[in-house]
N, C-alpha and C. Protein backbone atom coordinates (compact mmCIF):
# COMPACT_ATOMS: atom_id res chain seq x y z
N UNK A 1 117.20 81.27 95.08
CA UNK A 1 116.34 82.42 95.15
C UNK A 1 115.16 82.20 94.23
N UNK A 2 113.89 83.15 94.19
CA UNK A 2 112.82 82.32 93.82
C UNK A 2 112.10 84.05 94.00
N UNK A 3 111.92 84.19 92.46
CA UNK A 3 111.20 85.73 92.10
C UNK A 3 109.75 85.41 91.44
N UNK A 4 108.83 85.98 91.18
CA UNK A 4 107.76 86.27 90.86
C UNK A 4 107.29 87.63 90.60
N UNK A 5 106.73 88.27 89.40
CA UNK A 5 106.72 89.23 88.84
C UNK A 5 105.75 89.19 88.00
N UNK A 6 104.92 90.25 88.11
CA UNK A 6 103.55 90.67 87.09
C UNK A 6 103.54 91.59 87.21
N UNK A 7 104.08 92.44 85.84
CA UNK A 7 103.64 94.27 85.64
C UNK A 7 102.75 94.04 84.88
N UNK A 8 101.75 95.44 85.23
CA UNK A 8 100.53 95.83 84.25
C UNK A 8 101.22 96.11 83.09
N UNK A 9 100.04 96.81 82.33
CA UNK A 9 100.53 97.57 81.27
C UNK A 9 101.17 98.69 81.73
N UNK A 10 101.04 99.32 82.63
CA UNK A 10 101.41 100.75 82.77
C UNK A 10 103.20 100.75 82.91
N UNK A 11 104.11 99.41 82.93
CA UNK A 11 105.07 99.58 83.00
C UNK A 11 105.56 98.38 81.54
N UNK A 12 105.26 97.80 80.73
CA UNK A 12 105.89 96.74 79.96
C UNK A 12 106.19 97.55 78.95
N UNK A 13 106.63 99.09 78.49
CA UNK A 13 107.26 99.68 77.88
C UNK A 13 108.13 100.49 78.29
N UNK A 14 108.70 99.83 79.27
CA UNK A 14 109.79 100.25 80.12
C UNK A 14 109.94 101.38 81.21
N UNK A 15 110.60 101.52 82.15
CA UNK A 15 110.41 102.57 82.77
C UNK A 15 109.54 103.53 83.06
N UNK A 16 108.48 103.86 83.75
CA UNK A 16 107.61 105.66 83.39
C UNK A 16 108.52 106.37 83.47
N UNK A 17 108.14 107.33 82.25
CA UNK A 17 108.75 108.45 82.61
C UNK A 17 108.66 109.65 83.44
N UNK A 18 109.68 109.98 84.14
CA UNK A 18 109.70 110.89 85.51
C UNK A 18 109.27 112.43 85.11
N UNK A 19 108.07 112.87 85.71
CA UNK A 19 108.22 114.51 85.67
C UNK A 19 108.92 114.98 85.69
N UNK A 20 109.54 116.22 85.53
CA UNK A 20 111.04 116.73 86.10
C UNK A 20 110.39 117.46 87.66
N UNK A 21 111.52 117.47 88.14
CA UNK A 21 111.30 117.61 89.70
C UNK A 21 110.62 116.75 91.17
N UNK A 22 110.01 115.84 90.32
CA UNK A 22 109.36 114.88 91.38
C UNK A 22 109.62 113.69 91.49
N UNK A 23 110.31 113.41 92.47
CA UNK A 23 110.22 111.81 92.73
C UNK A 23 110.55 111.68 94.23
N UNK A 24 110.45 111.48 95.41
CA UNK A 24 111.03 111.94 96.59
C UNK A 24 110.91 110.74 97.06
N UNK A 25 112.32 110.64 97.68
CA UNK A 25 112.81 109.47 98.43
C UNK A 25 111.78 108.08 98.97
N UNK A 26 111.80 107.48 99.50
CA UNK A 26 111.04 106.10 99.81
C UNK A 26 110.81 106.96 101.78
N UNK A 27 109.93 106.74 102.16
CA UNK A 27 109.96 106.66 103.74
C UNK A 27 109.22 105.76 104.45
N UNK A 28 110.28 105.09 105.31
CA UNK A 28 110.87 103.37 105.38
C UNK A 28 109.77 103.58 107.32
N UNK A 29 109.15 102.35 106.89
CA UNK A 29 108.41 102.53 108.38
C UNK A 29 108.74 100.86 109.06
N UNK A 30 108.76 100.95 110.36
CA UNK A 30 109.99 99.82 110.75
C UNK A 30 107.84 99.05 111.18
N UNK A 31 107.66 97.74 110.93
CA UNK A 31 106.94 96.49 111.05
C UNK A 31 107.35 95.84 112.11
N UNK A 32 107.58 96.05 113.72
CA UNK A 32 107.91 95.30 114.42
C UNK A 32 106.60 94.59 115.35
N UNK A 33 105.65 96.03 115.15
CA UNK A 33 104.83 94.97 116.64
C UNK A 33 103.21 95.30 116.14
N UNK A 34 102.07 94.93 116.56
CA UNK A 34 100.46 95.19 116.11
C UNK A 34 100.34 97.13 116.00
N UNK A 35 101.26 97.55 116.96
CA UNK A 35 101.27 99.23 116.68
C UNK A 35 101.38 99.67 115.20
N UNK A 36 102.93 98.99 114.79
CA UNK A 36 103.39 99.18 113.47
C UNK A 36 102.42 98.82 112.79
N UNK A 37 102.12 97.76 112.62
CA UNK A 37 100.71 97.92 111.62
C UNK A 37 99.77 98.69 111.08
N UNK A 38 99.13 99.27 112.06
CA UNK A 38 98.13 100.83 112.40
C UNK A 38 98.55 101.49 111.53
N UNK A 39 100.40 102.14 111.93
CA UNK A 39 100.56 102.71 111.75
C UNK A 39 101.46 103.03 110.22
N UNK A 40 101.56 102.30 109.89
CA UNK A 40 101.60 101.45 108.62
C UNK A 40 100.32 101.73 107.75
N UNK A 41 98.94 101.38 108.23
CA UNK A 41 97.92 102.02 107.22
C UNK A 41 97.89 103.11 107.24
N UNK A 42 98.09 103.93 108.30
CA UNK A 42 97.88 105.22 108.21
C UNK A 42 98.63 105.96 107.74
N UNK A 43 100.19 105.27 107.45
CA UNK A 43 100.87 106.17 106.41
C UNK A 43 100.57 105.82 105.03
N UNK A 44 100.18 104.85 104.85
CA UNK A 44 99.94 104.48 103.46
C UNK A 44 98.52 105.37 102.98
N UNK A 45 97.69 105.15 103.94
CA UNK A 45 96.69 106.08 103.24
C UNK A 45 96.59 107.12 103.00
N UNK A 46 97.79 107.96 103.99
CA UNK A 46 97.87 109.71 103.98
C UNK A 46 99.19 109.15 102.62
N UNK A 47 99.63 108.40 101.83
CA UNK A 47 100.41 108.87 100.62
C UNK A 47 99.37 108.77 99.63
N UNK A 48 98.78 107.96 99.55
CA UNK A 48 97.13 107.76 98.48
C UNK A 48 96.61 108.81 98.81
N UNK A 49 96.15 109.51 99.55
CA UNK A 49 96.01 110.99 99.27
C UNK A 49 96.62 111.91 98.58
N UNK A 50 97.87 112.01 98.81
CA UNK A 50 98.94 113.00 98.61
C UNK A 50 98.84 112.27 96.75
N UNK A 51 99.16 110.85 97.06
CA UNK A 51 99.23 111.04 95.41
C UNK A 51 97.82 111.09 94.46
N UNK A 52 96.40 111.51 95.13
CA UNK A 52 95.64 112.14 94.43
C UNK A 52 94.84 110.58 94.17
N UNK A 53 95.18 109.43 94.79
CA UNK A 53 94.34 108.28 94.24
C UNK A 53 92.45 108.30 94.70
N UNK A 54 91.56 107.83 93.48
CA UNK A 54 90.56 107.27 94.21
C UNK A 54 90.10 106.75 95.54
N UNK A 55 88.85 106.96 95.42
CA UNK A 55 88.74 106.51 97.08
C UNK A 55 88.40 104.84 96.89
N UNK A 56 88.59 104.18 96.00
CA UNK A 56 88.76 102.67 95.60
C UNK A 56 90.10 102.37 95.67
N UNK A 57 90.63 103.51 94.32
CA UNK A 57 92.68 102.54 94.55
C UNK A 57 92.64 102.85 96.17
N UNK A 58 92.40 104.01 96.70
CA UNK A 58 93.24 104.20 98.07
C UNK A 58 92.86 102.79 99.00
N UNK A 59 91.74 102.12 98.72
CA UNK A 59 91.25 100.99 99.37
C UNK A 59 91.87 100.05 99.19
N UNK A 60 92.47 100.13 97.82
CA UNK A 60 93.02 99.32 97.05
C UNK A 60 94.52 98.71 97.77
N UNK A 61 95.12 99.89 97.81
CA UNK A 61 96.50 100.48 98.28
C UNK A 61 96.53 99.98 99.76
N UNK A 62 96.01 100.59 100.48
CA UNK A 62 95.77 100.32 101.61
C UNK A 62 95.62 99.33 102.16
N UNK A 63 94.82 97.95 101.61
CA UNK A 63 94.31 96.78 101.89
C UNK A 63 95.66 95.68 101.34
N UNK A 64 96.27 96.03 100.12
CA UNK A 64 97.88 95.66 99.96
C UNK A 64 98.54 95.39 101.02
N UNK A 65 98.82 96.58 101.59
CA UNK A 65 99.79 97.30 101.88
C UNK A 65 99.67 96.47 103.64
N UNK A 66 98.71 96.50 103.90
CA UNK A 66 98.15 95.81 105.10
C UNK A 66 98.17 93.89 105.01
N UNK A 67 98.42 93.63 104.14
CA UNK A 67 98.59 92.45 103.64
C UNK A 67 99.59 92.07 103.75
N UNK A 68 100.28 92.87 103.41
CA UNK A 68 101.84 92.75 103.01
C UNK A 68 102.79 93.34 104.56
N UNK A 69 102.46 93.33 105.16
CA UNK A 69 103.22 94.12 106.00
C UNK A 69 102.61 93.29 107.41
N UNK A 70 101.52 92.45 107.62
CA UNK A 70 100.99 92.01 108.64
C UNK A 70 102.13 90.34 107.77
N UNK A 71 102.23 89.68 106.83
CA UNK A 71 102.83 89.17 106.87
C UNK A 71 104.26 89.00 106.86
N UNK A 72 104.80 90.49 106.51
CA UNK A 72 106.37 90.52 107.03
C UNK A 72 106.44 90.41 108.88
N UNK A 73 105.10 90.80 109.25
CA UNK A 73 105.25 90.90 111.21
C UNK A 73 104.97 89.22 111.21
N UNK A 74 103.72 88.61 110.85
CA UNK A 74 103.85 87.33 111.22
C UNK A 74 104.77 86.19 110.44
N UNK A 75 104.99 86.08 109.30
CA UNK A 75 105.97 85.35 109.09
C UNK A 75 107.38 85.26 109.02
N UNK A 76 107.83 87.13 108.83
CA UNK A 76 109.17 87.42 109.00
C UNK A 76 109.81 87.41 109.65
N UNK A 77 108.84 87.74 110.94
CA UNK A 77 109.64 88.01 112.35
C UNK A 77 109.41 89.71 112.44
N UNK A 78 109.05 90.37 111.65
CA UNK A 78 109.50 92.05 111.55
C UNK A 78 109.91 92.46 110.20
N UNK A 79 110.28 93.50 110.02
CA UNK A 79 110.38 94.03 108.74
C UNK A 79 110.14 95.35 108.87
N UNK A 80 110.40 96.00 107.28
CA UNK A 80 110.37 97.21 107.07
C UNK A 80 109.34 97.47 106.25
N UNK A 81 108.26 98.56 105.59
CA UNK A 81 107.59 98.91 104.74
C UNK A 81 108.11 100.40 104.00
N UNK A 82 108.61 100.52 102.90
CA UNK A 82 109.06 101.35 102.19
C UNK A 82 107.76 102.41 101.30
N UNK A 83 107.68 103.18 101.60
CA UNK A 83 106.61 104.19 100.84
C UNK A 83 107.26 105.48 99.74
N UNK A 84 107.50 105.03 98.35
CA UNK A 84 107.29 106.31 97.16
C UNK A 84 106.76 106.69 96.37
N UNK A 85 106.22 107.86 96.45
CA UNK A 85 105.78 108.67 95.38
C UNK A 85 106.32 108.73 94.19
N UNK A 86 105.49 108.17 93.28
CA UNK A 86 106.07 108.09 91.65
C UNK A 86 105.56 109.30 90.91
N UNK A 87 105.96 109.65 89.82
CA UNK A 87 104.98 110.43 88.93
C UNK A 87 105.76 110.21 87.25
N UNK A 88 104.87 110.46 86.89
CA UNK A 88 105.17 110.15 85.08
C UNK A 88 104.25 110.99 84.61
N UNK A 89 104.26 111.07 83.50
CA UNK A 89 103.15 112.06 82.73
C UNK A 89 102.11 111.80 82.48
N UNK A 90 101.13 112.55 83.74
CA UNK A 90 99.62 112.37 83.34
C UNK A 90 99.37 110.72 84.47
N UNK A 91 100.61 110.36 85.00
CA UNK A 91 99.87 109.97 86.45
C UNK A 91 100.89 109.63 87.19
N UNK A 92 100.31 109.49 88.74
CA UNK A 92 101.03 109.35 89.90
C UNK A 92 100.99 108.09 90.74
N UNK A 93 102.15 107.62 91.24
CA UNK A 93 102.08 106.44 91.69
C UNK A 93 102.44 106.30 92.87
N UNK A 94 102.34 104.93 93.27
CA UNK A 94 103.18 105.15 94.77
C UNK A 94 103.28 103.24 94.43
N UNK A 95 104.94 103.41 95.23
CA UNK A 95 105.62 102.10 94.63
C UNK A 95 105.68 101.72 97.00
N UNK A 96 105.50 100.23 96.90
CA UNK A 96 105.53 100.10 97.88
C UNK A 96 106.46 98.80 98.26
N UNK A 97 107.64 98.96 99.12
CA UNK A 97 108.47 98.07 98.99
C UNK A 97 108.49 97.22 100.56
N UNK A 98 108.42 96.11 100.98
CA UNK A 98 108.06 95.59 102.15
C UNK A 98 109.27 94.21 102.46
N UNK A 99 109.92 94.53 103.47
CA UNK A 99 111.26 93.56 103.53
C UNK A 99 111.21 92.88 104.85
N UNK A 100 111.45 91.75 104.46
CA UNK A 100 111.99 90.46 106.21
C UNK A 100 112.92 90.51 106.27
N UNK A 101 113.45 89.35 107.37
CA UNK A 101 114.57 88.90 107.22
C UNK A 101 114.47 87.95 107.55
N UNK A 102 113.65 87.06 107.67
CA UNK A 102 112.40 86.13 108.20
C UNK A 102 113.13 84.77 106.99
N UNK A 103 112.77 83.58 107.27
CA UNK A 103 112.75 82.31 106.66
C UNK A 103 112.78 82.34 104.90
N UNK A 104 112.54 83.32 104.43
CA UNK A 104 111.68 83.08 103.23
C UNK A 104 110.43 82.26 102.85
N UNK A 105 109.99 82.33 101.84
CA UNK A 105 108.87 81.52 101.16
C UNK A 105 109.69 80.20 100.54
N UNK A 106 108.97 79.06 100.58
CA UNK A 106 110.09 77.76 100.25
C UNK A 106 109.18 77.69 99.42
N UNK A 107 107.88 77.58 99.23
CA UNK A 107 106.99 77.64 97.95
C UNK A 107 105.74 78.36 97.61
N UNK A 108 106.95 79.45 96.53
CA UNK A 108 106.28 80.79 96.06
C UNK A 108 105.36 80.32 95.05
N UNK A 109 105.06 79.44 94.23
CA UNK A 109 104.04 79.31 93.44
C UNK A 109 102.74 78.30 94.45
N UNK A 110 103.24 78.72 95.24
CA UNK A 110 101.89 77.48 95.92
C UNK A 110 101.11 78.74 97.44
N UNK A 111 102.55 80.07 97.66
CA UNK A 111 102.04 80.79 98.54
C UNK A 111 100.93 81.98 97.29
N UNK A 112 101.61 81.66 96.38
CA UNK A 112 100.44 82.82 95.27
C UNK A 112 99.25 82.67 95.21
N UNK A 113 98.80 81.16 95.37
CA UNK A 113 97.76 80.85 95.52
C UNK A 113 96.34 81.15 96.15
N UNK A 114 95.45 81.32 95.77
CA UNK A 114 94.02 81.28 96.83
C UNK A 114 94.24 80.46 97.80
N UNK A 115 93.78 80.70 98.91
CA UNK A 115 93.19 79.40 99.95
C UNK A 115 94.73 78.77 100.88
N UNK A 116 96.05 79.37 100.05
CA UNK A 116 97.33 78.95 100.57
C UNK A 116 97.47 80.07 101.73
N UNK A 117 97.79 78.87 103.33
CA UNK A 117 98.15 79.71 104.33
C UNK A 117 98.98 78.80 105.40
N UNK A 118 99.77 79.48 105.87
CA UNK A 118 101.25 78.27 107.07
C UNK A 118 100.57 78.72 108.23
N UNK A 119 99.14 79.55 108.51
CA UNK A 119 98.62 79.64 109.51
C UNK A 119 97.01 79.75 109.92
N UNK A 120 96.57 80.65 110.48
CA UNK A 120 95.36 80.39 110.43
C UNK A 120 94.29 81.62 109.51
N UNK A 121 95.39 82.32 109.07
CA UNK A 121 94.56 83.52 107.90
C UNK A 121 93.38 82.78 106.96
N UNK A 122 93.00 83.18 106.03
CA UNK A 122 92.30 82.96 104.96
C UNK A 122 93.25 82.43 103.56
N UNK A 123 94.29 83.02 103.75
CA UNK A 123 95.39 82.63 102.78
C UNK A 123 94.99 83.21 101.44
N UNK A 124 94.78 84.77 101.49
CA UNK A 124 94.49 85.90 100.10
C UNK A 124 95.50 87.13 99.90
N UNK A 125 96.89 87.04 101.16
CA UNK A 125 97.49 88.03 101.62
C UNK A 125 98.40 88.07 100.10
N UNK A 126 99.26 86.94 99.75
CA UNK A 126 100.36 87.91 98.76
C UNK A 126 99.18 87.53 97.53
N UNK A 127 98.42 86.56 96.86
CA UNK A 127 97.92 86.75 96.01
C UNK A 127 96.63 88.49 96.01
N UNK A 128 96.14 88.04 97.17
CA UNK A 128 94.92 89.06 97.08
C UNK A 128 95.61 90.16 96.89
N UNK A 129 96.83 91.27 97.30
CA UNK A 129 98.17 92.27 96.92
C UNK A 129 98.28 92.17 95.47
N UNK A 130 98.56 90.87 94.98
CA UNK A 130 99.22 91.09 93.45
C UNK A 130 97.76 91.61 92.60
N UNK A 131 96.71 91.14 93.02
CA UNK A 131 95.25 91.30 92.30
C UNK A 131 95.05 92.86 92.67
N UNK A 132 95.47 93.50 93.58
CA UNK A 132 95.48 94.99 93.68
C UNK A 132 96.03 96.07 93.05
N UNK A 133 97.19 94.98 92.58
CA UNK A 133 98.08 96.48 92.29
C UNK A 133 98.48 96.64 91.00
N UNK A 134 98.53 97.09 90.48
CA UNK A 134 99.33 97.15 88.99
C UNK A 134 100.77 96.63 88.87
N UNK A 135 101.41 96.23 89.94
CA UNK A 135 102.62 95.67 89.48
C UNK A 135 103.28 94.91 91.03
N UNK A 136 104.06 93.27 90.71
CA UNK A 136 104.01 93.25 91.66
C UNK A 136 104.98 92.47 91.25
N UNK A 137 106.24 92.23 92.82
CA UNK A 137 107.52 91.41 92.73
C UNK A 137 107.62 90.83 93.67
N UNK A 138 108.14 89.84 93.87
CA UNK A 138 108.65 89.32 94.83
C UNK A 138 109.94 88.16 95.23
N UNK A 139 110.85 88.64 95.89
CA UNK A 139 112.24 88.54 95.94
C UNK A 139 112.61 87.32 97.09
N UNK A 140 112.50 85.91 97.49
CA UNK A 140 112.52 85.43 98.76
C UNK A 140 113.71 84.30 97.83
N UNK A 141 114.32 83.90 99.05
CA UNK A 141 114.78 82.92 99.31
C UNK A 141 115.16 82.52 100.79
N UNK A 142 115.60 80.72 100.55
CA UNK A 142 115.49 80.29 101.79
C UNK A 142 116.22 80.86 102.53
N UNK A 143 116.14 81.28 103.81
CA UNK A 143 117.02 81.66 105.29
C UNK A 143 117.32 83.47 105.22
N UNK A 144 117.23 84.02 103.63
CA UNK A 144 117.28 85.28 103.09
C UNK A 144 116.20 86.34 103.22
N UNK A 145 114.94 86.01 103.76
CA UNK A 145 113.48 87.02 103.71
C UNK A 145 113.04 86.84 102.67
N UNK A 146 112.30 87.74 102.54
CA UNK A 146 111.32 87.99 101.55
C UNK A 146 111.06 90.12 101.38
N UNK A 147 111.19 89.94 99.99
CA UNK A 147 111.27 91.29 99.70
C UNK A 147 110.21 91.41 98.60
N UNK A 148 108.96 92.19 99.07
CA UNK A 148 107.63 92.31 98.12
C UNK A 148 107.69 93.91 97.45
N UNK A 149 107.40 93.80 96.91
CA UNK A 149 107.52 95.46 95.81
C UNK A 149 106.65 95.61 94.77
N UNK A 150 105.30 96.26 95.44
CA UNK A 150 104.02 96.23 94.27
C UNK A 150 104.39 98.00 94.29
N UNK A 151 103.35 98.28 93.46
CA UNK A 151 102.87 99.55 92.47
C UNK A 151 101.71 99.65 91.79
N UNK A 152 101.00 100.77 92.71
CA UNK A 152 99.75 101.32 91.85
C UNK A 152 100.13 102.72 91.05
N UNK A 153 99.36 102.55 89.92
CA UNK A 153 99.10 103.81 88.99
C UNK A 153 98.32 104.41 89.37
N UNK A 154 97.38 106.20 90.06
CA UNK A 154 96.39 106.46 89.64
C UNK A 154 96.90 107.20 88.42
N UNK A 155 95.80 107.32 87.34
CA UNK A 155 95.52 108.36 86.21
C UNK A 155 95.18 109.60 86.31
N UNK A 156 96.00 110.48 86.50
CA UNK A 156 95.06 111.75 86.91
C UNK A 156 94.53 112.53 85.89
């Protein structure tokens, strides 16, 4: 197995802490075909609303999220995209979790890369994601998928 991990600051003192009353479940959108995609930004951007982000993070978020989810359809085979609303004191997040079941990555320090692509993209999808977000993971091994899990902060 073969992880990769960069939190901002907004998490290397452990945990945020939770408002009381808010945190609501993940809602899991299935990545099977060019529809899912669409529809995939368009839930992501109606939660960057809801969680009050800029009209930059929401670009931000959005352009991730589309990254990440066009390569669970083309390299995974399909997949899922997971959407939650975070909150801590004095800001709101949204944690975004994106799963294959696809081949895995056989080389994660060389797919992080600029300019790295197994097809005909530009090859900016999981690096250009990690440069977006305030926090970012990633879970692959061979024949196992690949499981990506970034997080933006806004500040409200």
């Amino acid at each position: 197995m073969t992880r990769a991990s960069d939190v901002g600051t907004a998490s290397r003192n452990g945990p945020p802490a939770l408002d009381e009353g808010f945190r609501a479940g993940p809602a899991v959108h299935e990545v099977r075909n060019e529809e899912d995609l669409l529809a995939v930004r368009h839930a992501v951007r109606a939660a960057t609303l809801r969680a009050g982000f800029s009209i930059v993070d929401q670009t931000r978020v959005v352009t991730a999220a589309s990254e990440l989810a066009r390569n669970a359809y083309v390299h995974g085979g399909g997949g899922t995209l997971a959407i939650e609303h975070l909150a801590r004191t004095g800001a709101a997040g949204l944690r975004l979790t994106v799963a294959d079941d696809g081949p895995g990555i056989p080389d994660l320090p060389a797919a992080l890369t600029d300019g790295f692509t197994t097809g005909a993209g530009l090859g900016h999808g999981l690096g250009g994601a990690r440069r977006l977000m305030d926090e970012f993971d990633v879970d692959t091994a061979a024949g196992d998928g690949t499981t990506v899990t970034v997080t933006r902060w806004a500040v409200r």
